[in-house]
Protein backbone atom coordinates (compact mmCIF):
# COMPACT_ATOMS: atom_id res chain seq x y z
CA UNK A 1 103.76 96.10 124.96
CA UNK A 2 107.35 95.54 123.84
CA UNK A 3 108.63 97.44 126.23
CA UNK A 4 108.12 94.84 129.01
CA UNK A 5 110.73 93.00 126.97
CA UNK A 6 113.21 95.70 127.31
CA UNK A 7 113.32 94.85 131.33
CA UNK A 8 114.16 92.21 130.17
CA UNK A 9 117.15 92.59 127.60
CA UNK A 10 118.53 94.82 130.12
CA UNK A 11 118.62 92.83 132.97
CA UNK A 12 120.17 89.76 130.67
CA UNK A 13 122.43 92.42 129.20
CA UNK A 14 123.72 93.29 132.60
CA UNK A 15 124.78 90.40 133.63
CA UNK A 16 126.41 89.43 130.46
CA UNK A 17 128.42 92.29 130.19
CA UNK A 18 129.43 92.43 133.23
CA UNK A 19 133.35 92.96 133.68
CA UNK A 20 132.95 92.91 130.21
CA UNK A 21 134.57 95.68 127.93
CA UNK A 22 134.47 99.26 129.68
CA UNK A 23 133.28 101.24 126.50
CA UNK A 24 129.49 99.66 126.93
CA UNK A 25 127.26 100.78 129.16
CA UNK A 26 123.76 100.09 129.42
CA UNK A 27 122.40 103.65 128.58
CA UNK A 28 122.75 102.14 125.26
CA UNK A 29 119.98 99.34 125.39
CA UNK A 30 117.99 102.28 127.12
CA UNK A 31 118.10 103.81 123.83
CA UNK A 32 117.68 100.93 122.27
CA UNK A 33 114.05 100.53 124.14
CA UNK A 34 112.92 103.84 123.36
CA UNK A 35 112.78 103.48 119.77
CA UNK A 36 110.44 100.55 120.94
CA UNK A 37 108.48 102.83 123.21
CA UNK A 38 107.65 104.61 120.32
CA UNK A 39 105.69 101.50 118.52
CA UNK A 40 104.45 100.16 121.61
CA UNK A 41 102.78 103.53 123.61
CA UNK A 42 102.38 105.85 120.76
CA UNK A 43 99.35 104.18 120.36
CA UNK A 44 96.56 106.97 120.36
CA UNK A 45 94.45 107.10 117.27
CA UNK A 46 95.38 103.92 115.62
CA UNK A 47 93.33 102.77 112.64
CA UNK A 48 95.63 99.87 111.17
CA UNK A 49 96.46 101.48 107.86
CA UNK A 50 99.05 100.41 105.57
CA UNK A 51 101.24 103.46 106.39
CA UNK A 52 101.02 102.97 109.44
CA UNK A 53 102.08 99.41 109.48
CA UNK A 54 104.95 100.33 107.61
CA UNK A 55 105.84 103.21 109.74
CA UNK A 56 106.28 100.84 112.99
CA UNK A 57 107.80 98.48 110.68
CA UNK A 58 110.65 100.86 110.72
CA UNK A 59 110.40 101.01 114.28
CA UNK A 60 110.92 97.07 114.32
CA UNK A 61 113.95 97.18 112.32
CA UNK A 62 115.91 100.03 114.06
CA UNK A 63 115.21 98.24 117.15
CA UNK A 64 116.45 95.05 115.86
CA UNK A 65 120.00 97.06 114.40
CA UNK A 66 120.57 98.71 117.49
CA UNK A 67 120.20 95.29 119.61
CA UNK A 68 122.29 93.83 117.22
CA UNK A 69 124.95 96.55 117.73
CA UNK A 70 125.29 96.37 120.77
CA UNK A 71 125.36 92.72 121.42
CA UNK A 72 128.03 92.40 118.57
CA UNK A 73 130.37 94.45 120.45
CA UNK A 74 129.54 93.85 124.35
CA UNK A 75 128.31 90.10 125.08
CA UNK A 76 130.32 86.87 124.11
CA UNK A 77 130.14 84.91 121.12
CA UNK A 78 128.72 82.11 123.14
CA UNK A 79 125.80 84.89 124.83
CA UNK A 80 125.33 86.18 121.22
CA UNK A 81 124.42 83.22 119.64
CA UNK A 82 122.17 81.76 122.86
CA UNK A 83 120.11 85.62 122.00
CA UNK A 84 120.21 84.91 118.56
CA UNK A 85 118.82 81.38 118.73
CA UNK A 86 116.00 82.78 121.52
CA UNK A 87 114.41 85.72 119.55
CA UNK A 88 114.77 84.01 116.13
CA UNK A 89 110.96 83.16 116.11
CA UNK A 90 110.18 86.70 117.09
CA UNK A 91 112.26 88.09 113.97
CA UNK A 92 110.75 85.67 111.60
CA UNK A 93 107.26 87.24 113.25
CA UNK A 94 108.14 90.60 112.55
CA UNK A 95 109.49 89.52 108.75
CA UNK A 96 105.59 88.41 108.22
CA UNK A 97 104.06 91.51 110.20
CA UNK A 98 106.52 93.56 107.76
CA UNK A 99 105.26 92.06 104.97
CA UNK A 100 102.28 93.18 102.84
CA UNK A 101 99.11 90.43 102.52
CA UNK A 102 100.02 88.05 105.25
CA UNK A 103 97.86 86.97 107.54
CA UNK A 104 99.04 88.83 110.96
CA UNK A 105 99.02 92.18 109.35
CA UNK A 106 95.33 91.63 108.48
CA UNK A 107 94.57 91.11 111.70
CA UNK A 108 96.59 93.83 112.86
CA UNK A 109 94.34 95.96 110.66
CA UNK A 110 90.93 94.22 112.13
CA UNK A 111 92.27 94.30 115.81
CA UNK A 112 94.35 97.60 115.52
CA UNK A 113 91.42 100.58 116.93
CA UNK A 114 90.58 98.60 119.42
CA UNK A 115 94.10 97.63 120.90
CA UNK A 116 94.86 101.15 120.85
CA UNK A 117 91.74 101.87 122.70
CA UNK A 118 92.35 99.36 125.47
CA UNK A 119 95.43 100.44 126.00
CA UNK A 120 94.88 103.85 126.64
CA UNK A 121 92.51 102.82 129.50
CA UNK A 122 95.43 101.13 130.63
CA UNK A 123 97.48 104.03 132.25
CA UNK A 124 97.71 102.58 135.68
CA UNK A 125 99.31 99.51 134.43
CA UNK A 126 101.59 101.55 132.78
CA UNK A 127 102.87 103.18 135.81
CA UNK A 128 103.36 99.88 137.50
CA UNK A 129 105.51 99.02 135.31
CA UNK A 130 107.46 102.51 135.34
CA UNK A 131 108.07 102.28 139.13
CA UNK A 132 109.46 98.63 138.31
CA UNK A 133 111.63 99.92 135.46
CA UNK A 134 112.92 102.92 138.18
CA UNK A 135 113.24 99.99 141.14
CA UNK A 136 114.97 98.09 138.51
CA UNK A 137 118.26 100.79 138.56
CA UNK A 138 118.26 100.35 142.09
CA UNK A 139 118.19 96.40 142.14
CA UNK A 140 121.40 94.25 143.08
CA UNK A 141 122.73 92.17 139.92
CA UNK A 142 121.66 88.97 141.64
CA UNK A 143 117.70 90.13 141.98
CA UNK A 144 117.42 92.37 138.35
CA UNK A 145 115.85 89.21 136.30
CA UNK A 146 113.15 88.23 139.41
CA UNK A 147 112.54 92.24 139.57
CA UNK A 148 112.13 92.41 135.62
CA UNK A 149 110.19 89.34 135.32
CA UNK A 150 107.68 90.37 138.40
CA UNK A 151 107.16 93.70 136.60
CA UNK A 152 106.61 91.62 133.40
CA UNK A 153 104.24 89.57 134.97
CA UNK A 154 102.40 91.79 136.58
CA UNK A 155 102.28 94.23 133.70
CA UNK A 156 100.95 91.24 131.50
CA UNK A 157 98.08 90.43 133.43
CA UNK A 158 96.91 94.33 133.95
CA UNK A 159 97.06 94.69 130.42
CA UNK A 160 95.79 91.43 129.50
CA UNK A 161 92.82 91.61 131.82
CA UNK A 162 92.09 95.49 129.88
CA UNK A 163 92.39 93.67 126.51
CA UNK A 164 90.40 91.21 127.49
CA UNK A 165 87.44 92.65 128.24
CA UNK A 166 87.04 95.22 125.51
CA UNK A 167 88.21 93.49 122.33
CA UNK A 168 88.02 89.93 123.13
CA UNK A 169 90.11 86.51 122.83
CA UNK A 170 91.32 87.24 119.20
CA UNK A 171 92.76 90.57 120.12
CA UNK A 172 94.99 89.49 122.93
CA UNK A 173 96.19 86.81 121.10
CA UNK A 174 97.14 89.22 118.62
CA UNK A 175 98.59 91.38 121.18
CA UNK A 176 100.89 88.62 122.44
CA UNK A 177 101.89 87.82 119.11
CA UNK A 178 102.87 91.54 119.01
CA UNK A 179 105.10 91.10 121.86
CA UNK A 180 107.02 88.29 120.10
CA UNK A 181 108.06 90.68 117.02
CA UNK A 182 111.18 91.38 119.28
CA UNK A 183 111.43 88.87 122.01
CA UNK A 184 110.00 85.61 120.87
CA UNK A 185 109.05 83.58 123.62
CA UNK A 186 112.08 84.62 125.58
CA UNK A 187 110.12 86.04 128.99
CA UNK A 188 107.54 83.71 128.63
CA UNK A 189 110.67 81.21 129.14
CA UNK A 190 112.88 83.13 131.68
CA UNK A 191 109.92 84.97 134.09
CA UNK A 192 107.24 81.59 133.93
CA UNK A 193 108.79 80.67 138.04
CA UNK A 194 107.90 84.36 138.60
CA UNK A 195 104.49 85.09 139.39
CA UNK A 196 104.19 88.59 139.91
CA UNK A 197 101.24 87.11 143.37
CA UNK A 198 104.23 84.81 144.81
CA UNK A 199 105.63 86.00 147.91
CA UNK A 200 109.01 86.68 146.22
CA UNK A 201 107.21 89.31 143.86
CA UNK A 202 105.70 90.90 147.01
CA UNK A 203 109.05 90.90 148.53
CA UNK A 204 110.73 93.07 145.30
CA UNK A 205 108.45 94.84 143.53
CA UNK A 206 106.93 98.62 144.48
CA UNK A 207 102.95 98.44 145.48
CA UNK A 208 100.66 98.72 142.59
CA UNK A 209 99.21 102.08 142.61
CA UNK A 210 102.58 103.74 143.58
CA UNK A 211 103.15 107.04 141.36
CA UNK A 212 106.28 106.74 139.41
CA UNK A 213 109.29 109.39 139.83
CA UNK A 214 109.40 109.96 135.93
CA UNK A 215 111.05 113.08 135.32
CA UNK A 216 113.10 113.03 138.57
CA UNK A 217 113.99 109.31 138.46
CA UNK A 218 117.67 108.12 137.36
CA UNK A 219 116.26 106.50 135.11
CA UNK A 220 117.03 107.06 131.66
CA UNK A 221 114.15 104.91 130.41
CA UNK A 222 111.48 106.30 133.18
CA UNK A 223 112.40 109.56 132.24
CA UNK A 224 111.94 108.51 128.21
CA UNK A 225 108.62 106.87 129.84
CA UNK A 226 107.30 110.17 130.89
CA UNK A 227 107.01 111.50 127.59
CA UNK A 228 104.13 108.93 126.85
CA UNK A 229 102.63 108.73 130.64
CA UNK A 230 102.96 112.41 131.71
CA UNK A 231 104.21 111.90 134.96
């Protein structure tokens, strides 16, 4: 689910850099996000093993580098250190998930099968949040955070409502911890006057149910989406 926090980071990252230096461009933090897609939708089959733990691990990290990259070269000193100080918590997460015997990872490995189960029942959500992502290209600067954090929203409570109801309390607070590995509590702080029912959300954001372009979409990340939906 880390991807939600990719909407996110880009629509933050496009405000901050904009009139900023010419030589970034956004296609960056796109593949920035897809290392993340890889962690959070490759998730068939999971059985919470150490290797496996380690092998997102490495997901994590080159993530976090490529983040750290880009915001080195294309936000402010100021922006830089207001990102730094808002995901700190969510690296020092990801420092315990990466390390062997600590508590999260053990739950990881109790909560892991079923997580992956729930999510792959969770398809339609998915999409939602695809269209969003391909809506979001579209979106005037001054309306890209309300778009991202209505998709957010509304991708939170799809998925939390799947969660829910097949592995239980536990597991979803687990899965929300998982979120936090790269975003701390960063959208729970920008998107929380953003629910994806309010009348603004309705306004913005394509109708649930509403097949994504994927492949034929200009977007980069859609079309890195449809490797993992099929669309």
């Amino acid at each position: 689910m880390l991807l939600i926090v990719a909407i996110l980071i880009i629509s933050f990252g496009s405000q901050a850099i904009n009139g900023q230096t010419g030589s970034c461009h956004m296609r960056e933090l796109d593949l920035c996000t897809a290392t993340l897609l890889v962690f959070t939708q490759n998730t068939q089959g999971l059985q919470g093993t150490e290797a496996e733990i380690d092998r997102q691990c490495g997901y994590i990290r080159e993530a976090q580098s490529c983040r750290q990259n880009y915001t080195r070269r294309c936000v402010t000193s100021l922006q830089r250190e207001l990102v730094d100080f808002v995901i700190e918590g969510g690296k020092s997460l990801a420092d315990e998930f990466c390390t062997p015997g600590t508590e999260i990872r053990a739950e990881y490995k109790r909560h892991a099968r079923c997580l992956s189960e729930a999510r792959s029942q969770s398809k339609q959500c998915i999409k939602d949040l695809q269209r969003s992502l391909e809506e979001l290209t579209q979106t005037s600067w001054d309306n890209r955070v309300a778009m991202a954090c209505c998709g957010y929203n509304r991708f939170q409570e799809c998925v939390t409502v799947s969660i829910l109801n097949r592995c239980g309390q536990a597991a979803l607070d687990l899965s929300r911890k998982i979120v936090r590995l790269s975003s701390s509590r960063l959208p729970e702080m920008l998107c929380q006057s953003y629910p994806y029912t309010s009348a603004k959300c309705g306004e913005i954001l394509p109708p649930e149910g509403l097949e994504p372009l994927g492949a034929r979409s200009n977007s980069v990340l859609s079309r890195i989406f449809s490797s993992y939906t099929g669309v």
